[in-house]
Protein backbone atom coordinates (compact mmCIF):
# COMPACT_ATOMS: atom_id res chain seq x y z
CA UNK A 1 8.72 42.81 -21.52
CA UNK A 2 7.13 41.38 -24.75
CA UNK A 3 6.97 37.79 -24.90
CA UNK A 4 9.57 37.62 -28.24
CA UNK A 5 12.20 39.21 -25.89
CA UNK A 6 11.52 36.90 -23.02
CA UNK A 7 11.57 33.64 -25.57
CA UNK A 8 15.06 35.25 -27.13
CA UNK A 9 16.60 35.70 -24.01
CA UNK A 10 15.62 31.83 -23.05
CA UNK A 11 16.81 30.83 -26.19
CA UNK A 12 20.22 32.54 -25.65
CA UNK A 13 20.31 31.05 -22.34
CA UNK A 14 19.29 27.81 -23.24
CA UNK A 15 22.29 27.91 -26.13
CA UNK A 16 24.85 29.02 -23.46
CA UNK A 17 24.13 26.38 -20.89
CA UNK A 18 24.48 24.03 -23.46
CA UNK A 19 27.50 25.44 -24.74
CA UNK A 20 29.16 25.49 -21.23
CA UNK A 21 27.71 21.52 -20.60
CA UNK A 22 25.68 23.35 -17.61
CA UNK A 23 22.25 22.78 -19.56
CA UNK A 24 21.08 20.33 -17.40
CA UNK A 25 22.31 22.00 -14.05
CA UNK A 26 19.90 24.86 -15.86
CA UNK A 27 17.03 22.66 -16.38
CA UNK A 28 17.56 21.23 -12.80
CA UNK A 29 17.20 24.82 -11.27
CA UNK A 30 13.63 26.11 -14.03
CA UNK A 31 12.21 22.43 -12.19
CA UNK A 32 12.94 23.20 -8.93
CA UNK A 33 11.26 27.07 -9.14
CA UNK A 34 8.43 25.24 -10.75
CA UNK A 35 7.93 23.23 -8.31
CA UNK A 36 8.16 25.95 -5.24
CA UNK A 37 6.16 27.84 -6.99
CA UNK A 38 3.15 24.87 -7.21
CA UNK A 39 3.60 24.20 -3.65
CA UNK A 40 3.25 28.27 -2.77
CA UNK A 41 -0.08 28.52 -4.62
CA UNK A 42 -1.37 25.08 -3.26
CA UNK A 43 -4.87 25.95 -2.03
CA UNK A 44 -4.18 24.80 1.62
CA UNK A 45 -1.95 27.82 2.22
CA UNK A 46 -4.92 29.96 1.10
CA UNK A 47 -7.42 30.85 4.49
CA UNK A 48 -10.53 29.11 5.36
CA UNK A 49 -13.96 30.35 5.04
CA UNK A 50 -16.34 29.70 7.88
CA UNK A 51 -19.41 26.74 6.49
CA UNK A 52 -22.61 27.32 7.84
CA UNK A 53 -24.11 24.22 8.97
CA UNK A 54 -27.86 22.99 9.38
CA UNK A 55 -28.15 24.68 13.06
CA UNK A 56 -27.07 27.83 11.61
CA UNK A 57 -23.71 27.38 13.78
CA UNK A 58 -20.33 27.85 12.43
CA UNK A 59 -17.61 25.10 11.83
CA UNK A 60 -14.79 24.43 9.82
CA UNK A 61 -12.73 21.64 8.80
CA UNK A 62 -13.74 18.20 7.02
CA UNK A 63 -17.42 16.89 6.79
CA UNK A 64 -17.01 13.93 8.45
CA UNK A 65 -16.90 16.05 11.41
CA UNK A 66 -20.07 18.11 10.80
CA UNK A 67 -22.20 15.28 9.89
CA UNK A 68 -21.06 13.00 13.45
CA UNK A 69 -21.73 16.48 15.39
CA UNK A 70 -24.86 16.72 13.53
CA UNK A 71 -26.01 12.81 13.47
């Protein structure tokens, strides 16, 4: 779908929520899939790589961790 099709059919959307006084139940529901959508792609969901520390060993997690192990 070409982007001047997708922006008509918002428009007409947009035109028929307002006509039916729905427009901001419409702009309600576009906030709350943008927001799902941020929280799905938030980098914590993605996996972990393994760090490889000074002794060549494995570990994961925060730094503060590595360095007392390490210290």
């Amino acid at each position: 779908m070409g982007i001047e099709k997708l922006i008509s059919a918002a428009t007409a959307l947009a035109m028929m929520a307002a006509a039916s006084g729905q427009l901001p139940r419409m702009t309600r529901a576009v906030q709350l899939a943008q927001l799902q959508l941020l929280k799905e792609s938030q980098a914590s969901r993605w996996g972990r790589l393994p760090i490889v520390g000074i002794s060549g060993q494995y570990h994961s997690g925060s730094r503060s961790k590595g360095r007392a192990a390490h210290e």
